[in-house]
PDB file of N, CA and C in Angstrom:
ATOM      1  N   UNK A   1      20.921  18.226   6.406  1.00  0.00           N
ATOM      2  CA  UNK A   1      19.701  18.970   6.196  1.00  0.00           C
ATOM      3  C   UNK A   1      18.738  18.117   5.389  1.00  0.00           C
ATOM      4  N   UNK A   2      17.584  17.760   5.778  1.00  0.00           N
ATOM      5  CA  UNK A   2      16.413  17.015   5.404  1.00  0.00           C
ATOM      6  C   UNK A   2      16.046  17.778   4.031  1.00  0.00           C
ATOM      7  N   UNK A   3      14.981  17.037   3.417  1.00  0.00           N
ATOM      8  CA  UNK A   3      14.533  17.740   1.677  1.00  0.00           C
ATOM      9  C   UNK A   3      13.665  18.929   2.326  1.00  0.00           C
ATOM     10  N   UNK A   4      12.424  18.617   2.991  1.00  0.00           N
ATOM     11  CA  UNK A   4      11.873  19.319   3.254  1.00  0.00           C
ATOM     12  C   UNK A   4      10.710  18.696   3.201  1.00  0.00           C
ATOM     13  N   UNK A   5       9.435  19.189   3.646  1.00  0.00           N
ATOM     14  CA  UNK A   5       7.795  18.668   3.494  1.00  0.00           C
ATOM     15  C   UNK A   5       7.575  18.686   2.126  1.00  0.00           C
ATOM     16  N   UNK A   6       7.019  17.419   1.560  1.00  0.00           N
ATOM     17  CA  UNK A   6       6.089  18.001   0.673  1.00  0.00           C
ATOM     18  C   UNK A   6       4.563  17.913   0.473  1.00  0.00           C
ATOM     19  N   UNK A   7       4.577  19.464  -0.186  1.00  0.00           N
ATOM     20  CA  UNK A   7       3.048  19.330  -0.209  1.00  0.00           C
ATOM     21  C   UNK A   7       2.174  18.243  -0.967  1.00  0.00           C
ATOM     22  N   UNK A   8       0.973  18.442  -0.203  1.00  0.00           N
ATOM     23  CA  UNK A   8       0.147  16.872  -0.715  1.00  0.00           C
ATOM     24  C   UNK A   8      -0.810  17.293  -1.393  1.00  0.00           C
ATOM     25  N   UNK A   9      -0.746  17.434  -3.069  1.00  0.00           N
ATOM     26  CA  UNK A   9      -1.993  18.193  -4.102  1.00  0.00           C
ATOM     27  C   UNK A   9      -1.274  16.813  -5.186  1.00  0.00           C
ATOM     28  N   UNK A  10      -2.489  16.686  -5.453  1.00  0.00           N
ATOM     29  CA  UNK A  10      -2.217  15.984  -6.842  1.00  0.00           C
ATOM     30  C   UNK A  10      -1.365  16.253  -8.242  1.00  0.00           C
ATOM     31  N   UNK A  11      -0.268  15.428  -8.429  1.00  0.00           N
ATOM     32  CA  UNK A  11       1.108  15.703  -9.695  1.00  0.00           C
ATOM     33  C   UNK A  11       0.137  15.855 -11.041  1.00  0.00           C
ATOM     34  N   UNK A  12      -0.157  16.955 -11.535  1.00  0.00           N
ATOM     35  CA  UNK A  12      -0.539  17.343 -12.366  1.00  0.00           C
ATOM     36  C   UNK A  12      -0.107  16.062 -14.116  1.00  0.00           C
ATOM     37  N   UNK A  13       1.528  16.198 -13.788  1.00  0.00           N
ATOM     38  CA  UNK A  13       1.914  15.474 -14.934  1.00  0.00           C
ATOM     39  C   UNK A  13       1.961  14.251 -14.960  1.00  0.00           C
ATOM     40  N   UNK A  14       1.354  13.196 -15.898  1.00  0.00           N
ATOM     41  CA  UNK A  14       1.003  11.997 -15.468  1.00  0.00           C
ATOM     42  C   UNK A  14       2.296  11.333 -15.617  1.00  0.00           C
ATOM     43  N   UNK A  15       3.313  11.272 -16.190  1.00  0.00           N
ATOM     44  CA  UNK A  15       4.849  10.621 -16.364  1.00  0.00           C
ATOM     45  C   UNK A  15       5.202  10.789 -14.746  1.00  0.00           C
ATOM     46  N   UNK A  16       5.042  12.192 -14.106  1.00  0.00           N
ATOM     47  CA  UNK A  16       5.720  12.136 -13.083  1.00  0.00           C
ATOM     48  C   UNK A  16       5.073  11.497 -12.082  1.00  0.00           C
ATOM     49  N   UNK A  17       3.669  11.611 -11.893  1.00  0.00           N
ATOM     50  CA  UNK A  17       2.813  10.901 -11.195  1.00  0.00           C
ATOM     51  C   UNK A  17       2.758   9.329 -10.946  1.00  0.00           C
ATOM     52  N   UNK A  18       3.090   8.789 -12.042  1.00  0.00           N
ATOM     53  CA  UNK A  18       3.532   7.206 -12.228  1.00  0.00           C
ATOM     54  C   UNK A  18       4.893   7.162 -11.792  1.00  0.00           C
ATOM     55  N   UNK A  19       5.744   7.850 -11.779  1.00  0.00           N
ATOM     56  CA  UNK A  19       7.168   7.466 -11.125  1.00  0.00           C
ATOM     57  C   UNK A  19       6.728   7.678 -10.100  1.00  0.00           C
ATOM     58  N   UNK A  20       6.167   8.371  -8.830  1.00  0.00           N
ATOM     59  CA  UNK A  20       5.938   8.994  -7.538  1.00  0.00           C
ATOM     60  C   UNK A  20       5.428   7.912  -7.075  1.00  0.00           C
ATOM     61  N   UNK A  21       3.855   7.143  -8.051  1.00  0.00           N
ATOM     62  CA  UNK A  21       3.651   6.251  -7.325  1.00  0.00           C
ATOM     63  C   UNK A  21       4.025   5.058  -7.253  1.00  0.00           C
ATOM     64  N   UNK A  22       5.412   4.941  -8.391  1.00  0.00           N
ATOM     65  CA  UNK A  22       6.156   3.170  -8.455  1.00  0.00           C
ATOM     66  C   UNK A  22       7.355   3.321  -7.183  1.00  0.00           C
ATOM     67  N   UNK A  23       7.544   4.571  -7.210  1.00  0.00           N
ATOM     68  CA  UNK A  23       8.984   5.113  -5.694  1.00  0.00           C
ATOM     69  C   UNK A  23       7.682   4.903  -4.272  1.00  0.00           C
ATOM     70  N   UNK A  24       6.799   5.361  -4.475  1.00  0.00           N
ATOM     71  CA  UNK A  24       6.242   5.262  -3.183  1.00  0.00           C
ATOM     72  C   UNK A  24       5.573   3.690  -2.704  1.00  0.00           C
ATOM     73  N   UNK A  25       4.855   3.358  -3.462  1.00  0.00           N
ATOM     74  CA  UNK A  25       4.459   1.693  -3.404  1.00  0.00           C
ATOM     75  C   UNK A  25       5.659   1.025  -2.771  1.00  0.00           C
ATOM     76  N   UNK A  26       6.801   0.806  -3.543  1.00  0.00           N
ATOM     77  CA  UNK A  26       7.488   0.273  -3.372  1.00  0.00           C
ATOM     78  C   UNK A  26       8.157   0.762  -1.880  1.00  0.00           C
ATOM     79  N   UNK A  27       8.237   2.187  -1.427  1.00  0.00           N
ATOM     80  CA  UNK A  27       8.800   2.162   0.217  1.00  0.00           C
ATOM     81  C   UNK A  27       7.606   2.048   1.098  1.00  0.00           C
ATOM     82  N   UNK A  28       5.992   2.043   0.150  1.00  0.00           N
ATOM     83  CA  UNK A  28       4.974   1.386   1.971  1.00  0.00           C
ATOM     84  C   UNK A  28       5.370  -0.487   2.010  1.00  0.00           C
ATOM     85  N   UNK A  29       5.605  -0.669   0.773  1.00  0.00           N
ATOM     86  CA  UNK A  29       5.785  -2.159   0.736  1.00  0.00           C
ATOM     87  C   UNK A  29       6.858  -2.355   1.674  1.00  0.00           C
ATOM     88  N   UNK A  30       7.636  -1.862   1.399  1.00  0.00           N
ATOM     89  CA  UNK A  30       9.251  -1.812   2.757  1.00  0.00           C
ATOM     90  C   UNK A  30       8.710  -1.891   3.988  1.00  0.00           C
ATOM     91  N   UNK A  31       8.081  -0.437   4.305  1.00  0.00           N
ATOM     92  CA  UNK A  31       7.186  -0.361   5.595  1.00  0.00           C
ATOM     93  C   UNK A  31       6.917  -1.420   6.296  1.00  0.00           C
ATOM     94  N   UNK A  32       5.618  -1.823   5.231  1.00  0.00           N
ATOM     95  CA  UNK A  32       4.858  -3.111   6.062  1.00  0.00           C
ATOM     96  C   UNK A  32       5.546  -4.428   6.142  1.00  0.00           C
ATOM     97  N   UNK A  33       6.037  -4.697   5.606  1.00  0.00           N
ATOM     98  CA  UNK A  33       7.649  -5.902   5.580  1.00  0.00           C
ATOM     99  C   UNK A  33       7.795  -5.316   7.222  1.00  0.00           C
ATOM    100  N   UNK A  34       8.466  -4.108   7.230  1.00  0.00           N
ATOM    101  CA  UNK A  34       9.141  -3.498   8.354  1.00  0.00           C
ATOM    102  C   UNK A  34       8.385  -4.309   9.600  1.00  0.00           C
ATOM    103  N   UNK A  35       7.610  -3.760   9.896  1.00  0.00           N
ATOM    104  CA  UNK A  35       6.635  -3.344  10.991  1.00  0.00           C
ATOM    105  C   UNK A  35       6.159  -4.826  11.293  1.00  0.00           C
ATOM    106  N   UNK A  36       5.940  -5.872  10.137  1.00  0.00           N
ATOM    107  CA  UNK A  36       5.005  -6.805  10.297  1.00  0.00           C
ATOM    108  C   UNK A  36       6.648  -7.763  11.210  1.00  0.00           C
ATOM    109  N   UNK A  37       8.074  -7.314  10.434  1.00  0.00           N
ATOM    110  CA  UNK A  37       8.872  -8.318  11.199  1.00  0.00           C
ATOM    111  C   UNK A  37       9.388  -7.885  12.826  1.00  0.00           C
ATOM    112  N   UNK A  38       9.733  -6.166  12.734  1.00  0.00           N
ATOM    113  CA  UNK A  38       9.778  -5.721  14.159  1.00  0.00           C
ATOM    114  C   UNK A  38       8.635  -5.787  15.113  1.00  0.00           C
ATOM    115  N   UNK A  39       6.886  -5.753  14.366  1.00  0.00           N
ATOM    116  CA  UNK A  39       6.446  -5.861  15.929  1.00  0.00           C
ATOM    117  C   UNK A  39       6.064  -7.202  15.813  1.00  0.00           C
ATOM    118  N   UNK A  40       6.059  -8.330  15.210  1.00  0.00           N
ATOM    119  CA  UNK A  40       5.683  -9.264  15.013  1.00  0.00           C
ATOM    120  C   UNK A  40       3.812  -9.242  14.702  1.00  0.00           C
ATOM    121  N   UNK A  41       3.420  -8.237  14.128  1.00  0.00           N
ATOM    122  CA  UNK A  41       2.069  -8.176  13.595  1.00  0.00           C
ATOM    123  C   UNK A  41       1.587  -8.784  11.814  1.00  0.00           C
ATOM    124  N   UNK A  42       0.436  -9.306  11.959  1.00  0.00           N
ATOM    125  CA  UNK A  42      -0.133  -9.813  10.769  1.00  0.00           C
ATOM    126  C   UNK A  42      -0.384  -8.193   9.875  1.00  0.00           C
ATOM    127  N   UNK A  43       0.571  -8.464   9.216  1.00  0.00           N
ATOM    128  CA  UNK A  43      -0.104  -7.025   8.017  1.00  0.00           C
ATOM    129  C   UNK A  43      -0.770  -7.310   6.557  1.00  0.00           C
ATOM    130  N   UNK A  44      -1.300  -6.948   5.986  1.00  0.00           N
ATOM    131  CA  UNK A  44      -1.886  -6.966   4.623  1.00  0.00           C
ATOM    132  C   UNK A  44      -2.196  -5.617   4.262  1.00  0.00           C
ATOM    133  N   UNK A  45      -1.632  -5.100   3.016  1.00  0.00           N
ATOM    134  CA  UNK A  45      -1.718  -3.918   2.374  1.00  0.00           C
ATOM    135  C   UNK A  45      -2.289  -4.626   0.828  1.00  0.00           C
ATOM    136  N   UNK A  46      -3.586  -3.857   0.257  1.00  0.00           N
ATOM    137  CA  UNK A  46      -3.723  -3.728  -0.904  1.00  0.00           C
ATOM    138  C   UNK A  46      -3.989  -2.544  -1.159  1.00  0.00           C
ATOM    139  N   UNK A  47      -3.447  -2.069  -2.750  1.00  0.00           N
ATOM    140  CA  UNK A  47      -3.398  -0.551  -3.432  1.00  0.00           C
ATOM    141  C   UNK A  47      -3.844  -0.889  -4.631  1.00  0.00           C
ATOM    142  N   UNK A  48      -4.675  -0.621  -5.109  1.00  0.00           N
ATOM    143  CA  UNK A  48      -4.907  -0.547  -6.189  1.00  0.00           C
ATOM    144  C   UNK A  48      -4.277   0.849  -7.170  1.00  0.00           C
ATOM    145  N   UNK A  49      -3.887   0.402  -8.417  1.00  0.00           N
ATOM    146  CA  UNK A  49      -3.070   2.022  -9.254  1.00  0.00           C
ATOM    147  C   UNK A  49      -4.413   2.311 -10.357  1.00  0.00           C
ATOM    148  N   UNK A  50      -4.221   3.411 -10.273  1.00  0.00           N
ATOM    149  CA  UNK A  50      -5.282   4.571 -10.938  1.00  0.00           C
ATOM    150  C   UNK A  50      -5.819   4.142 -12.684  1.00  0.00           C
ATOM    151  N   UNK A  51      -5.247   2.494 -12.683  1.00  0.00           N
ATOM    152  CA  UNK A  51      -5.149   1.440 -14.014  1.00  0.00           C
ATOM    153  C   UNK A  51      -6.095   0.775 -13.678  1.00  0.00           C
ATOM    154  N   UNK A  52      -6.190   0.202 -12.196  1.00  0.00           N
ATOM    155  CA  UNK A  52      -6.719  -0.851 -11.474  1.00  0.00           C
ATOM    156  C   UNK A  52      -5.882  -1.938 -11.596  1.00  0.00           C
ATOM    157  N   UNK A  53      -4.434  -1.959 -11.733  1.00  0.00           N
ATOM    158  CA  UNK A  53      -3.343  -3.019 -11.046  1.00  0.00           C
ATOM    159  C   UNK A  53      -3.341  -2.893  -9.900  1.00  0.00           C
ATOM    160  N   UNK A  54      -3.068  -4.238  -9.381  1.00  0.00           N
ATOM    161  CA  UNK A  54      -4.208  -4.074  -8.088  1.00  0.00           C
ATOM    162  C   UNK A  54      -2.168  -4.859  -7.124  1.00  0.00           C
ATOM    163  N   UNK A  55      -1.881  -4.016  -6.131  1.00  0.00           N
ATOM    164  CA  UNK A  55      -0.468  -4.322  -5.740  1.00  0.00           C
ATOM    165  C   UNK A  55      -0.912  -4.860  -4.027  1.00  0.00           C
ATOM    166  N   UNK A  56      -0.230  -5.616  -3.658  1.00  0.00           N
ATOM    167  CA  UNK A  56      -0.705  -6.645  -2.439  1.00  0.00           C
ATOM    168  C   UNK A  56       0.563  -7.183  -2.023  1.00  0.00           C
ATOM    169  N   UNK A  57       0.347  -6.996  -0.065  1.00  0.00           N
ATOM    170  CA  UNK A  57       1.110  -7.726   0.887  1.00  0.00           C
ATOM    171  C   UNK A  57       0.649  -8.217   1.906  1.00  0.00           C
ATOM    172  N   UNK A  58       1.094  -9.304   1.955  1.00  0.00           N
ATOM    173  CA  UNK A  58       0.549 -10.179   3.222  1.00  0.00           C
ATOM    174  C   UNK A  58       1.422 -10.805   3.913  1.00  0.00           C
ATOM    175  N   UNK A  59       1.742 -10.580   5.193  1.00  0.00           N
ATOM    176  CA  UNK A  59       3.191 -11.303   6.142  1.00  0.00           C
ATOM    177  C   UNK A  59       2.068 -12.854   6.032  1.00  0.00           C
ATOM    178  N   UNK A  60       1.063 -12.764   6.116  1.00  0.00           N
ATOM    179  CA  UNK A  60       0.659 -13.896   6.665  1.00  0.00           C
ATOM    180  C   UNK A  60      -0.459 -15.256   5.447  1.00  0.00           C
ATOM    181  N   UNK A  61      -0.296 -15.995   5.289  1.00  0.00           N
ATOM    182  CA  UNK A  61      -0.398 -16.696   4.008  1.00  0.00           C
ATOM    183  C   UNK A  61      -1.771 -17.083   3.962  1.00  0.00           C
ATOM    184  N   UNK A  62      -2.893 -16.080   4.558  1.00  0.00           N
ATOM    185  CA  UNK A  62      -3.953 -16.534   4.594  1.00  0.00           C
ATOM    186  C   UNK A  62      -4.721 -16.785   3.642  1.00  0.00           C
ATOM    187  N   UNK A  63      -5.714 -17.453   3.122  1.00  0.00           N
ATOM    188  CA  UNK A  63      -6.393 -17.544   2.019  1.00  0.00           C
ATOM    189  C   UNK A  63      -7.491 -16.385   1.891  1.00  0.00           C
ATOM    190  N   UNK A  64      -8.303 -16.454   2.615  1.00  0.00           N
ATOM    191  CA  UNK A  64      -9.224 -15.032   3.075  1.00  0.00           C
ATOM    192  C   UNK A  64      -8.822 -13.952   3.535  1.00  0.00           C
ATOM    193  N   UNK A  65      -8.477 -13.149   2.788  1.00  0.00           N
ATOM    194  CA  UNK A  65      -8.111 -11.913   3.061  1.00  0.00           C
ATOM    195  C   UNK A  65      -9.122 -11.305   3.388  1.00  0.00           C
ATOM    196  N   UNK A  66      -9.340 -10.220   3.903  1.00  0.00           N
ATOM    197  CA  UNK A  66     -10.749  -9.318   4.316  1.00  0.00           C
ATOM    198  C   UNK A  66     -10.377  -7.900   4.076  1.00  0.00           C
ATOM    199  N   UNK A  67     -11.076  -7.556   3.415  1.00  0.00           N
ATOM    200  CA  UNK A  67     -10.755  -5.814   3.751  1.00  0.00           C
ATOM    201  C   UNK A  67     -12.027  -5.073   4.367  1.00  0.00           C
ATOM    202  N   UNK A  68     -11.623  -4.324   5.266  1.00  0.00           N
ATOM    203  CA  UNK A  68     -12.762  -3.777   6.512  1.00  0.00           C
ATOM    204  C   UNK A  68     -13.607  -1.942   6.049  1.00  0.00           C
ATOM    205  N   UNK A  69     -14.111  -2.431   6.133  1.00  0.00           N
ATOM    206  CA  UNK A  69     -14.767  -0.783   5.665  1.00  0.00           C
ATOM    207  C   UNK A  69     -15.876  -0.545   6.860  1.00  0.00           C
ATOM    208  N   UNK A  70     -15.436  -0.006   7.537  1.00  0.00           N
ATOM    209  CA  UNK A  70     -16.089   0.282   8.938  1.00  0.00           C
ATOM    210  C   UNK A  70     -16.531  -0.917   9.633  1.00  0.00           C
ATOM    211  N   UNK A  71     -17.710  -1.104   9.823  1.00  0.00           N
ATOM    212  CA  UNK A  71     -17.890  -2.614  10.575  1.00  0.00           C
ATOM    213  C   UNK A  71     -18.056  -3.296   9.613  1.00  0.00           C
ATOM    214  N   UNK A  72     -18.315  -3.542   8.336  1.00  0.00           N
ATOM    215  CA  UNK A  72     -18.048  -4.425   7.707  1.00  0.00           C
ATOM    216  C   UNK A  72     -17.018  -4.865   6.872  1.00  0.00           C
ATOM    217  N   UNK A  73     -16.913  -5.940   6.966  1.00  0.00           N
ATOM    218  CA  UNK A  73     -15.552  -7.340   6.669  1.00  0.00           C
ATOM    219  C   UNK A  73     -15.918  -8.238   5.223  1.00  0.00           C
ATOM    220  N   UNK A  74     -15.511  -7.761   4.517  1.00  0.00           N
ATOM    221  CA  UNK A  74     -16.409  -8.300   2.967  1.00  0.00           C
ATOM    222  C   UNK A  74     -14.561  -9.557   2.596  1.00  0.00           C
ATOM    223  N   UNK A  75     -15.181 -10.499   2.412  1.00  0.00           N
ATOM    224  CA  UNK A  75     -13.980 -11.538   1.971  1.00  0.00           C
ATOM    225  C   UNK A  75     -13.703 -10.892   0.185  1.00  0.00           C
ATOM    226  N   UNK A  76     -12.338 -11.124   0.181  1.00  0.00           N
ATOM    227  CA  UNK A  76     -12.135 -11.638  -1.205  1.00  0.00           C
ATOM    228  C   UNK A  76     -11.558 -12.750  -1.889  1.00  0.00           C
ATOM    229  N   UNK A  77     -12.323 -12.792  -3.195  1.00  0.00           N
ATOM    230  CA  UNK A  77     -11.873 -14.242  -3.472  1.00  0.00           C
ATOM    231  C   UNK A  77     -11.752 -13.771  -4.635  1.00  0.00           C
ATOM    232  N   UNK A  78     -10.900 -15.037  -5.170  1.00  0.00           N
ATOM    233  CA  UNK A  78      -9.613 -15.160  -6.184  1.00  0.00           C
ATOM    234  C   UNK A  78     -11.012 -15.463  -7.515  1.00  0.00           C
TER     235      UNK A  78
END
């Protein structure tokens, strides 16, 4: 028997809220590992935490990363 759904409202308590989001980061990071080695796709995930630690993956070792916000493609640099 599965846990069940959970609902998606914001964790009121900030202790628990910071564990939720160091357990969850850490399984999209799995994810995209996942996905980038089964379909053989270029992935890059950045998250920034509600600190502005800023958490990042890239299968692919590019120097220019881009992040897309509708049609536009803004570089970032180091």
């Amino acid at each position: 028997m599965g846990k069940g759904r959970v609902q998606l409202k914001r964790i009121e308590n900030m202790i628990s809220r910071q564990v939720t989001f160091s357990k969850r980061i850490s399984g999209l990071l799995k994810k995209a590992h996942e996905i980038s080695v089964l379909c053989d796709a270029e992935v890059a995930l950045i998250i920034f935490s509600t600190k502005g630690k800023l958490f990042e993956y890239s299968i692919d070792s590019r120097e220019d990363i881009m992040v897309g916000s509708r049609n536009e493609l803004i570089p970032i640099e180091d």
